[in-house]
C-alpha atoms as a PDB file:
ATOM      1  CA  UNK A   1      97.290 107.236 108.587  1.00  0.00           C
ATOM      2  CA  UNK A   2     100.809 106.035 108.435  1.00  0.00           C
ATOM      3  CA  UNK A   3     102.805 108.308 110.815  1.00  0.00           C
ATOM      4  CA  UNK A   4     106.787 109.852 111.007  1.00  0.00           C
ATOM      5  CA  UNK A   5     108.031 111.246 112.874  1.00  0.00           C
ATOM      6  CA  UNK A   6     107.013 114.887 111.149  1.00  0.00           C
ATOM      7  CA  UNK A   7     104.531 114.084 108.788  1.00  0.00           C
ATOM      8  CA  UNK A   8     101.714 111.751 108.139  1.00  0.00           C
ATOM      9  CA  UNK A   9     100.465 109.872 104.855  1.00  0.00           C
ATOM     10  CA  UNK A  10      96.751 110.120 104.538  1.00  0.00           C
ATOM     11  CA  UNK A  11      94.057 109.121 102.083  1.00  0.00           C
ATOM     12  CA  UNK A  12      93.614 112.339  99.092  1.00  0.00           C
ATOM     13  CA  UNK A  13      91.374 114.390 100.047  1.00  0.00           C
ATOM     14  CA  UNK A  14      88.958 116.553  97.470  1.00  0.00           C
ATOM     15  CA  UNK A  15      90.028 119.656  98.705  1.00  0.00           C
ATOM     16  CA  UNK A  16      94.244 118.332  98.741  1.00  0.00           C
ATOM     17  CA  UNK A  17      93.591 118.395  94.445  1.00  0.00           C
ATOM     18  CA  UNK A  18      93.390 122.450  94.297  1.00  0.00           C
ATOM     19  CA  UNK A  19      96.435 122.632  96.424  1.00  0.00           C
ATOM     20  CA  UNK A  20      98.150 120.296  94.689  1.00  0.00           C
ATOM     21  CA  UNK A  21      97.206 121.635  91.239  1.00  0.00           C
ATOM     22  CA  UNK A  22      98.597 124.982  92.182  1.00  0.00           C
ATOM     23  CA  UNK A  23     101.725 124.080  94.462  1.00  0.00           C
ATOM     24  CA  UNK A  24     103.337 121.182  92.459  1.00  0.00           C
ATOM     25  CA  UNK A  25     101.499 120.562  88.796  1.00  0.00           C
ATOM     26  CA  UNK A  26     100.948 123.857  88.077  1.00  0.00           C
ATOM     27  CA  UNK A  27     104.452 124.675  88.119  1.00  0.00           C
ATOM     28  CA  UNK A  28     106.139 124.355  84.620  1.00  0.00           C
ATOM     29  CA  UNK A  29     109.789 123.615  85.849  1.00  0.00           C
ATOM     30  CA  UNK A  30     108.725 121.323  88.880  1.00  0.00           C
ATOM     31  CA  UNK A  31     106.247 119.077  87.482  1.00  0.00           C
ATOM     32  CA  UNK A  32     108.914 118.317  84.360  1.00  0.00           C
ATOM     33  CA  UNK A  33     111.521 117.447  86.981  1.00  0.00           C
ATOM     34  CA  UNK A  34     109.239 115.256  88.673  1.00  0.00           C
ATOM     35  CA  UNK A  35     106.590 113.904  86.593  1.00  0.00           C
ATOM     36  CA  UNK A  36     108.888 111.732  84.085  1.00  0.00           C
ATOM     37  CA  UNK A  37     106.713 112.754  80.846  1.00  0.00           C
ATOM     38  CA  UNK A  38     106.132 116.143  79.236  1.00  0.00           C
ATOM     39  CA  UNK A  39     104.446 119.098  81.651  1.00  0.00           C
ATOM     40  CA  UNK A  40     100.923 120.203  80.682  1.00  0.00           C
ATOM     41  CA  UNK A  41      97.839 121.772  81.570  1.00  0.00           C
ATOM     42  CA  UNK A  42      95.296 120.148  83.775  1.00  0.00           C
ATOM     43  CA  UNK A  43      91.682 121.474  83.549  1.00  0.00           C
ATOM     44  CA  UNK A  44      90.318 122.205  87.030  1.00  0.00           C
ATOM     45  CA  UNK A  45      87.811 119.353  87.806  1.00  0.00           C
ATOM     46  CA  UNK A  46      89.773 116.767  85.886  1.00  0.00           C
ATOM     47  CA  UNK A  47      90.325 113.410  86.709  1.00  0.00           C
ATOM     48  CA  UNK A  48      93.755 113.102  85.732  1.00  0.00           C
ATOM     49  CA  UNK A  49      95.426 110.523  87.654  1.00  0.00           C
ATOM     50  CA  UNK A  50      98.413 112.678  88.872  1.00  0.00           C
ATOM     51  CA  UNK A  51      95.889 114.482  90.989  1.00  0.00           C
ATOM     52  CA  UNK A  52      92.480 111.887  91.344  1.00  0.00           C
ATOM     53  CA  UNK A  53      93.162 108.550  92.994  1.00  0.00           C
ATOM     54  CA  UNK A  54      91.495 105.547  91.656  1.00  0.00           C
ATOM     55  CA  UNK A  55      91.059 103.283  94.358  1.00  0.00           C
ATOM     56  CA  UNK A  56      90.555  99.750  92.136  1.00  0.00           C
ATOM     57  CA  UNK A  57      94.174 100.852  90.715  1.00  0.00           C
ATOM     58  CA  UNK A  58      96.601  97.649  92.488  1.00  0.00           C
ATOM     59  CA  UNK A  59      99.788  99.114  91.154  1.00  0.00           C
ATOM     60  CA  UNK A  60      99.837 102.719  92.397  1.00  0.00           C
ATOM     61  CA  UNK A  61      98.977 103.989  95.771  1.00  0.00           C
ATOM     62  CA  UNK A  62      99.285 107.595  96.196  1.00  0.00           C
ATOM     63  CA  UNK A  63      98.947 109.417  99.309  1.00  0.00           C
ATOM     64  CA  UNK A  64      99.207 113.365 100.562  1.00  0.00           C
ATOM     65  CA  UNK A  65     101.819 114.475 102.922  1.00  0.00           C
ATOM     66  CA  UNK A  66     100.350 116.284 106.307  1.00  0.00           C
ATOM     67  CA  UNK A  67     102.439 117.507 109.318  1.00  0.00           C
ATOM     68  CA  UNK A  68     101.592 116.332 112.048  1.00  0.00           C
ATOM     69  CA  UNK A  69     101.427 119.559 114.110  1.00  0.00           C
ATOM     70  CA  UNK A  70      98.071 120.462 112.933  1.00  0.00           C
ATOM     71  CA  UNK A  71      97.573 118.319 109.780  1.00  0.00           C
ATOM     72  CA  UNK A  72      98.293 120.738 107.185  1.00  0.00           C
ATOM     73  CA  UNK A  73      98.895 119.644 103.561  1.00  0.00           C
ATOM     74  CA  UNK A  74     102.702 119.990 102.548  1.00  0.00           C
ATOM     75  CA  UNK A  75     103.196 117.322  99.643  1.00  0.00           C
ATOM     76  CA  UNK A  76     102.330 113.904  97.573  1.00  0.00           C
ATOM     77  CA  UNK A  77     104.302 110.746  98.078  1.00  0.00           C
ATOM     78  CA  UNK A  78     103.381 107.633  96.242  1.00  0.00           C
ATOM     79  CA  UNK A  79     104.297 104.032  96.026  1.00  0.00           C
ATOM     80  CA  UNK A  80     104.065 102.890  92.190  1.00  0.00           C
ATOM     81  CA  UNK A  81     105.225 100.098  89.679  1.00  0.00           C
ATOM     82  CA  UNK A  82     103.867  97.583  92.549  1.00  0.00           C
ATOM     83  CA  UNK A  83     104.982  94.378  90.931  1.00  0.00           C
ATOM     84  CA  UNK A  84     103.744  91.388  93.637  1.00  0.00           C
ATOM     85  CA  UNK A  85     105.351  88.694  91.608  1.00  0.00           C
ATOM     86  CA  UNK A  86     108.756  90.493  91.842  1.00  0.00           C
ATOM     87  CA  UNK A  87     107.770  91.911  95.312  1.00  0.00           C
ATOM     88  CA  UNK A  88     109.529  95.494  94.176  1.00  0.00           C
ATOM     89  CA  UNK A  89     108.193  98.754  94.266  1.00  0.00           C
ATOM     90  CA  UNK A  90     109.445 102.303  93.407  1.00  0.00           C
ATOM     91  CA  UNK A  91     109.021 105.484  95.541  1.00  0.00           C
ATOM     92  CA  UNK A  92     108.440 108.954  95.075  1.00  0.00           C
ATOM     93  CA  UNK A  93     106.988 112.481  96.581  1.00  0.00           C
ATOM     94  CA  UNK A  94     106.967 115.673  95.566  1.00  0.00           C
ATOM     95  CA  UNK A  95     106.589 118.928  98.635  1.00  0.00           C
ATOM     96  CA  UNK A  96     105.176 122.336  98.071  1.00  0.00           C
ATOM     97  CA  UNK A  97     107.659 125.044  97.879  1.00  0.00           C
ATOM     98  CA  UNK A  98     106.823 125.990 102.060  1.00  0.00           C
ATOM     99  CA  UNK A  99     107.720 122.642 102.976  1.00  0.00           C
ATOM    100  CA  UNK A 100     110.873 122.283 101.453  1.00  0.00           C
ATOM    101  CA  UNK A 101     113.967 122.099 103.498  1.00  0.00           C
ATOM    102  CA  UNK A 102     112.462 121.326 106.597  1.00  0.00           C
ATOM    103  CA  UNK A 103     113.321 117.611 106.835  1.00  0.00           C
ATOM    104  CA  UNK A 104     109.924 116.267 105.554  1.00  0.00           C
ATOM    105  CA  UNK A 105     111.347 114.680 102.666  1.00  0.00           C
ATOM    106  CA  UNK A 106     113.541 112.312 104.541  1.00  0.00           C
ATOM    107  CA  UNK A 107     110.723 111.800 106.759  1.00  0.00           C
ATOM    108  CA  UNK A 108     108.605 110.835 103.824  1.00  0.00           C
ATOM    109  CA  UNK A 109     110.322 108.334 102.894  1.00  0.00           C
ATOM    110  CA  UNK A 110     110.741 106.477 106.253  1.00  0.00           C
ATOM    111  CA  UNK A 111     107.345 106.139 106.479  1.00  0.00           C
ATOM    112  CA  UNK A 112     107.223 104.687 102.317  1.00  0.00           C
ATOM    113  CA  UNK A 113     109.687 102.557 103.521  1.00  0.00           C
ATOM    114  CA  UNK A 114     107.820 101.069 106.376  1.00  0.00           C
ATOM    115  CA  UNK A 115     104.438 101.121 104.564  1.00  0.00           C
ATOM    116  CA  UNK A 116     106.492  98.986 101.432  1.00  0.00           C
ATOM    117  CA  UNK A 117     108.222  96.663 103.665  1.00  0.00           C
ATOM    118  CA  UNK A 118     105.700  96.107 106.565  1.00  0.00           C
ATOM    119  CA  UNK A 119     101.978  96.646 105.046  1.00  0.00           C
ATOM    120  CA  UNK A 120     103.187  95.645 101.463  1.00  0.00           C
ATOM    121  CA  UNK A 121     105.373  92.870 102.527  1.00  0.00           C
ATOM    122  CA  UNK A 122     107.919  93.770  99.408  1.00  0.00           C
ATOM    123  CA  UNK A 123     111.713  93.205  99.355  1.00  0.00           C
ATOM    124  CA  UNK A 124     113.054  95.618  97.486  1.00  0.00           C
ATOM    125  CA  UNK A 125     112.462  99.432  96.748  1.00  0.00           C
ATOM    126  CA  UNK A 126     113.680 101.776  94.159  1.00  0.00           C
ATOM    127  CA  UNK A 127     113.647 105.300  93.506  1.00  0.00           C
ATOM    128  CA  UNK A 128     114.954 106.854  90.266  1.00  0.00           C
ATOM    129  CA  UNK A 129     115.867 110.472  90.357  1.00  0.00           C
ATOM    130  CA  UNK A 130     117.397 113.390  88.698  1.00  0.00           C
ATOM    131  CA  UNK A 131     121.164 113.435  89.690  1.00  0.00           C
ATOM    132  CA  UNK A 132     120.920 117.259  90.429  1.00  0.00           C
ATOM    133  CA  UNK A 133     118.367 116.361  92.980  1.00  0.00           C
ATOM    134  CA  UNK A 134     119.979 116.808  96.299  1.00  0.00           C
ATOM    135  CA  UNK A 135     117.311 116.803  98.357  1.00  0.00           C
ATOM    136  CA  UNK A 136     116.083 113.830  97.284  1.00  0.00           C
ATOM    137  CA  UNK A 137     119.497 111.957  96.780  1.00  0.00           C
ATOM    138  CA  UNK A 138     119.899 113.130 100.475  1.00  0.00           C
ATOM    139  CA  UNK A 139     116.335 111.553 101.544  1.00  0.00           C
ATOM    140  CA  UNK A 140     117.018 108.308 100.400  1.00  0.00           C
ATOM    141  CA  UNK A 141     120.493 107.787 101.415  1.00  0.00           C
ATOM    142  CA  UNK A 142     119.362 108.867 104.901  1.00  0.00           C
ATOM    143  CA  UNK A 143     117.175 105.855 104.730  1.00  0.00           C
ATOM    144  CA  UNK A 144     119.660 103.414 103.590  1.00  0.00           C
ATOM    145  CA  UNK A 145     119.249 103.650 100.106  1.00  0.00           C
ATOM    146  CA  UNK A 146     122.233 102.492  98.420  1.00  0.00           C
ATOM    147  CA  UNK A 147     123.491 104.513  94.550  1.00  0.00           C
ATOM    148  CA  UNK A 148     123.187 101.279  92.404  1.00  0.00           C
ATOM    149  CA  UNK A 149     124.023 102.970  89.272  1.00  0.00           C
ATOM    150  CA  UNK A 150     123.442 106.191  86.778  1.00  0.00           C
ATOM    151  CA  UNK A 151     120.935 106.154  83.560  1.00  0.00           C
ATOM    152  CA  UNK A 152     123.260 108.855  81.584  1.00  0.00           C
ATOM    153  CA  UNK A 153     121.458 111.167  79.723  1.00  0.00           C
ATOM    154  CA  UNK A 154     117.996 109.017  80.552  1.00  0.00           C
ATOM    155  CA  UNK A 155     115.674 111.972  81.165  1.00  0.00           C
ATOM    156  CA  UNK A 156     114.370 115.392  79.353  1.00  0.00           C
ATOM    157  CA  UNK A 157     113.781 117.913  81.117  1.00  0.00           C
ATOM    158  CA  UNK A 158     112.986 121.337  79.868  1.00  0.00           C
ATOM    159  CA  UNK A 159     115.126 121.043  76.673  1.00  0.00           C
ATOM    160  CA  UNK A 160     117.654 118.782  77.909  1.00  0.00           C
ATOM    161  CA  UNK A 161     118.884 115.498  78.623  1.00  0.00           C
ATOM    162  CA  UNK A 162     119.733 114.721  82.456  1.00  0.00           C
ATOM    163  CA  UNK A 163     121.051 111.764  84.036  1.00  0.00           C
ATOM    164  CA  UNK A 164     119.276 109.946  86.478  1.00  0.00           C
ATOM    165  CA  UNK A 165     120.363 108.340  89.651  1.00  0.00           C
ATOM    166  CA  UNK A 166     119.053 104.388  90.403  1.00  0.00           C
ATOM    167  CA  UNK A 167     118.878 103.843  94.089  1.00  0.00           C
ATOM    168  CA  UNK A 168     117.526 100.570  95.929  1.00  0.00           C
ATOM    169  CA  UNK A 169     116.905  99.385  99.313  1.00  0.00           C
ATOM    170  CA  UNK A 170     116.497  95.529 100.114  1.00  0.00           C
ATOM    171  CA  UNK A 171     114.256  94.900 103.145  1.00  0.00           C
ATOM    172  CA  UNK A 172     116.517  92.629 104.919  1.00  0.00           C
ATOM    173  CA  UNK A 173     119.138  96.114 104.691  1.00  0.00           C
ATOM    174  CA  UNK A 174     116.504  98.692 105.684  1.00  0.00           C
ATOM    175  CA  UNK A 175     115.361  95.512 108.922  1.00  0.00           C
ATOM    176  CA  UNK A 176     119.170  95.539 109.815  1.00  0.00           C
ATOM    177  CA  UNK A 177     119.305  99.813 110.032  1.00  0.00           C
ATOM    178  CA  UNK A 178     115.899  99.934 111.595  1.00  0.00           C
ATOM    179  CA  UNK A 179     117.334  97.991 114.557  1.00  0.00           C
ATOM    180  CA  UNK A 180     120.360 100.129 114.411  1.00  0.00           C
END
Protein backbone atom coordinates (compact mmCIF):
# COMPACT_ATOMS: atom_id res chain seq x y z
CA UNK A 1 0.00 0.00 0.00
CA UNK A 2 1.31 3.38 -0.84
CA UNK A 3 0.72 5.55 2.29
CA UNK A 4 -0.12 9.66 3.09
CA UNK A 5 -0.28 11.00 5.36
CA UNK A 6 -4.38 10.40 5.69
CA UNK A 7 -5.10 7.90 3.32
CA UNK A 8 -3.68 4.87 1.70
CA UNK A 9 -3.80 3.51 -2.05
CA UNK A 10 -4.54 -0.15 -2.08
CA UNK A 11 -5.16 -2.88 -4.62
CA UNK A 12 -9.46 -2.93 -5.62
CA UNK A 13 -10.98 -4.97 -3.71
CA UNK A 14 -14.36 -7.10 -4.81
CA UNK A 15 -16.33 -5.74 -2.24
CA UNK A 16 -14.75 -1.68 -2.99
CA UNK A 17 -16.99 -2.24 -6.68
CA UNK A 18 -20.59 -2.02 -4.80
CA UNK A 19 -19.39 0.98 -2.96
CA UNK A 20 -18.06 2.49 -5.67
CA UNK A 21 -21.01 1.76 -7.98
CA UNK A 22 -23.30 3.46 -5.56
CA UNK A 23 -21.08 6.43 -4.12
CA UNK A 24 -19.41 7.78 -7.34
CA UNK A 25 -20.86 5.97 -10.77
CA UNK A 26 -24.12 5.78 -9.76
CA UNK A 27 -24.46 9.34 -9.43
CA UNK A 28 -25.74 11.06 -12.68
CA UNK A 29 -24.13 14.59 -12.09
CA UNK A 30 -20.76 13.24 -10.55
CA UNK A 31 -19.76 10.57 -12.80
CA UNK A 32 -20.38 13.21 -15.97
CA UNK A 33 -18.07 15.66 -14.20
CA UNK A 34 -15.57 13.13 -13.74
CA UNK A 35 -15.69 10.40 -16.13
CA UNK A 36 -14.82 12.52 -19.46
CA UNK A 37 -17.52 10.53 -21.70
CA UNK A 38 -21.30 10.34 -21.41
CA UNK A 39 -22.83 8.91 -17.80
CA UNK A 40 -24.61 5.54 -17.99
CA UNK A 41 -25.84 2.61 -16.34
CA UNK A 42 -23.60 -0.13 -15.14
CA UNK A 43 -25.22 -3.58 -14.57
CA UNK A 44 -24.27 -4.94 -11.14
CA UNK A 45 -21.67 -7.74 -11.79
CA UNK A 46 -20.19 -6.01 -14.80
CA UNK A 47 -16.82 -5.83 -15.76
CA UNK A 48 -16.70 -2.42 -16.87
CA UNK A 49 -13.36 -1.07 -16.52
CA UNK A 50 -14.32 2.10 -14.49
CA UNK A 51 -15.09 -0.27 -11.68
CA UNK A 52 -13.01 -3.94 -12.55
CA UNK A 53 -9.24 -3.63 -12.78
CA UNK A 54 -7.47 -5.57 -15.37
CA UNK A 55 -4.23 -6.29 -14.12
CA UNK A 56 -2.32 -7.11 -17.78
CA UNK A 57 -3.61 -3.37 -18.59
CA UNK A 58 0.27 -1.32 -18.70
CA UNK A 59 -1.34 2.03 -19.24
CA UNK A 60 -3.83 2.42 -16.38
CA UNK A 61 -3.35 1.62 -12.80
CA UNK A 62 -6.23 2.29 -10.66
CA UNK A 63 -6.30 2.07 -7.04
CA UNK A 64 -9.07 2.71 -4.02
CA UNK A 65 -8.60 5.37 -1.50
CA UNK A 66 -8.64 4.02 2.38
CA UNK A 67 -8.00 6.15 5.54
CA UNK A 68 -5.72 5.13 7.36
CA UNK A 69 -7.51 5.25 10.75
CA UNK A 70 -9.21 2.03 10.27
CA UNK A 71 -8.96 1.39 6.49
CA UNK A 72 -12.26 2.41 5.41
CA UNK A 73 -13.04 2.97 1.70
CA UNK A 74 -13.46 6.81 0.87
CA UNK A 75 -12.54 7.10 -2.99
CA UNK A 76 -10.70 5.93 -6.45
CA UNK A 77 -7.52 7.56 -7.63
CA UNK A 78 -5.83 6.36 -10.73
CA UNK A 79 -2.73 6.91 -12.72
CA UNK A 80 -3.66 6.65 -16.61
CA UNK A 81 -2.38 7.57 -20.21
CA UNK A 82 1.08 5.90 -18.91
CA UNK A 83 3.16 6.72 -21.93
CA UNK A 84 6.96 5.12 -21.02
CA UNK A 85 8.44 6.49 -24.16
CA UNK A 86 7.34 10.06 -23.18
CA UNK A 87 7.73 9.15 -19.43
CA UNK A 88 4.25 11.28 -18.71
CA UNK A 89 1.34 10.29 -16.98
CA UNK A 90 -2.02 11.91 -16.02
CA UNK A 91 -3.76 11.77 -12.58
CA UNK A 92 -7.04 11.56 -11.25
CA UNK A 93 -9.49 10.44 -8.16
CA UNK A 94 -12.75 10.77 -7.47
CA UNK A 95 -14.09 10.66 -3.18
CA UNK A 96 -17.45 9.61 -1.95
CA UNK A 97 -19.64 12.36 -0.86
CA UNK A 98 -18.48 11.54 3.27
CA UNK A 99 -15.04 12.07 2.39
CA UNK A 100 -15.17 15.20 0.78
CA UNK A 101 -13.70 18.21 2.37
CA UNK A 102 -11.65 16.57 4.73
CA UNK A 103 -8.24 17.04 3.08
CA UNK A 104 -8.04 13.55 1.41
CA UNK A 105 -7.96 14.87 -1.92
CA UNK A 106 -4.77 16.77 -1.53
CA UNK A 107 -3.51 13.86 0.23
CA UNK A 108 -4.34 11.72 -2.73
CA UNK A 109 -2.46 13.20 -4.82
CA UNK A 110 0.84 13.35 -2.83
CA UNK A 111 0.91 9.93 -2.69
CA UNK A 112 0.09 9.75 -7.02
CA UNK A 113 2.77 11.96 -7.10
CA UNK A 114 5.28 9.89 -5.30
CA UNK A 115 4.01 6.57 -6.74
CA UNK A 116 4.51 8.46 -10.58
CA UNK A 117 7.79 9.90 -9.84
CA UNK A 118 9.45 7.27 -7.51
CA UNK A 119 7.87 3.66 -8.45
CA UNK A 120 7.09 4.84 -12.10
CA UNK A 121 10.22 6.70 -12.61
CA UNK A 122 8.16 9.39 -14.96
CA UNK A 123 9.00 13.11 -15.40
CA UNK A 124 6.13 14.73 -15.88
CA UNK A 125 2.41 14.55 -14.62
CA UNK A 126 -0.77 16.05 -15.76
CA UNK A 127 -4.15 16.40 -14.59
CA UNK A 128 -6.96 17.92 -16.68
CA UNK A 129 -9.95 19.20 -14.84
CA UNK A 130 -13.14 21.05 -14.90
CA UNK A 131 -12.31 24.78 -14.13
CA UNK A 132 -15.27 24.92 -11.60
CA UNK A 133 -13.49 22.23 -9.74
CA UNK A 134 -12.08 23.81 -6.68
CA UNK A 135 -11.33 21.11 -4.81
CA UNK A 136 -9.41 19.61 -7.17
CA UNK A 137 -7.70 22.82 -8.64
CA UNK A 138 -6.85 23.26 -4.86
CA UNK A 139 -5.31 19.53 -4.60
CA UNK A 140 -3.01 19.91 -7.22
CA UNK A 141 -1.71 23.29 -6.70
CA UNK A 142 -1.04 22.20 -3.10
CA UNK A 143 1.27 19.72 -4.67
CA UNK A 144 3.06 21.97 -6.94
CA UNK A 145 1.09 21.66 -9.84
CA UNK A 146 1.56 24.54 -11.97
CA UNK A 147 -1.97 26.08 -14.38
CA UNK A 148 -0.27 25.50 -17.83
CA UNK A 149 -3.19 26.57 -19.74
CA UNK A 150 -7.26 26.37 -20.31
CA UNK A 151 -9.07 23.94 -23.04
CA UNK A 152 -12.15 26.58 -23.50
CA UNK A 153 -15.24 25.06 -23.93
CA UNK A 154 -13.32 21.38 -24.15
CA UNK A 155 -15.80 19.36 -22.09
CA UNK A 156 -19.78 18.45 -21.94
CA UNK A 157 -21.14 18.08 -19.14
CA UNK A 158 -24.80 17.67 -18.52
CA UNK A 159 -25.91 19.84 -21.51
CA UNK A 160 -23.09 22.09 -21.63
CA UNK A 161 -19.78 22.97 -22.66
CA UNK A 162 -17.13 23.65 -19.74
CA UNK A 163 -13.67 24.62 -19.87
CA UNK A 164 -11.07 22.62 -18.58
CA UNK A 165 -8.01 23.47 -16.65
CA UNK A 166 -4.35 21.75 -17.90
CA UNK A 167 -2.08 21.44 -14.96
CA UNK A 168 1.52 19.72 -14.93
CA UNK A 169 4.16 18.91 -12.56
CA UNK A 170 7.84 18.09 -13.75
CA UNK A 171 9.66 15.73 -11.35
CA UNK A 172 12.72 17.71 -11.00
CA UNK A 173 9.86 20.68 -9.56
CA UNK A 174 7.86 18.30 -7.35
CA UNK A 175 12.09 16.77 -6.06
CA UNK A 176 12.89 20.54 -5.39
CA UNK A 177 9.31 21.11 -3.10
CA UNK A 178 9.64 17.70 -1.57
CA UNK A 179 12.93 18.86 0.00
CA UNK A 180 11.31 22.09 0.83
Amino acid sequence: MLKGSKVGLRARHEDDIPILRTELYDDVVNASRSQGRPWRPITPGSKDSRLVVDDNEQGHVPFSVVELDGGTLVGTATLWGIDTHHRSAHIGLGLLPSARGKGYGTDVVAALCHYGFVVRGLQRLQIETLSNNAAMLRSAERNGFVREGVMRSSAWVMGEFLDQVLLGLLVQEWKLASKG
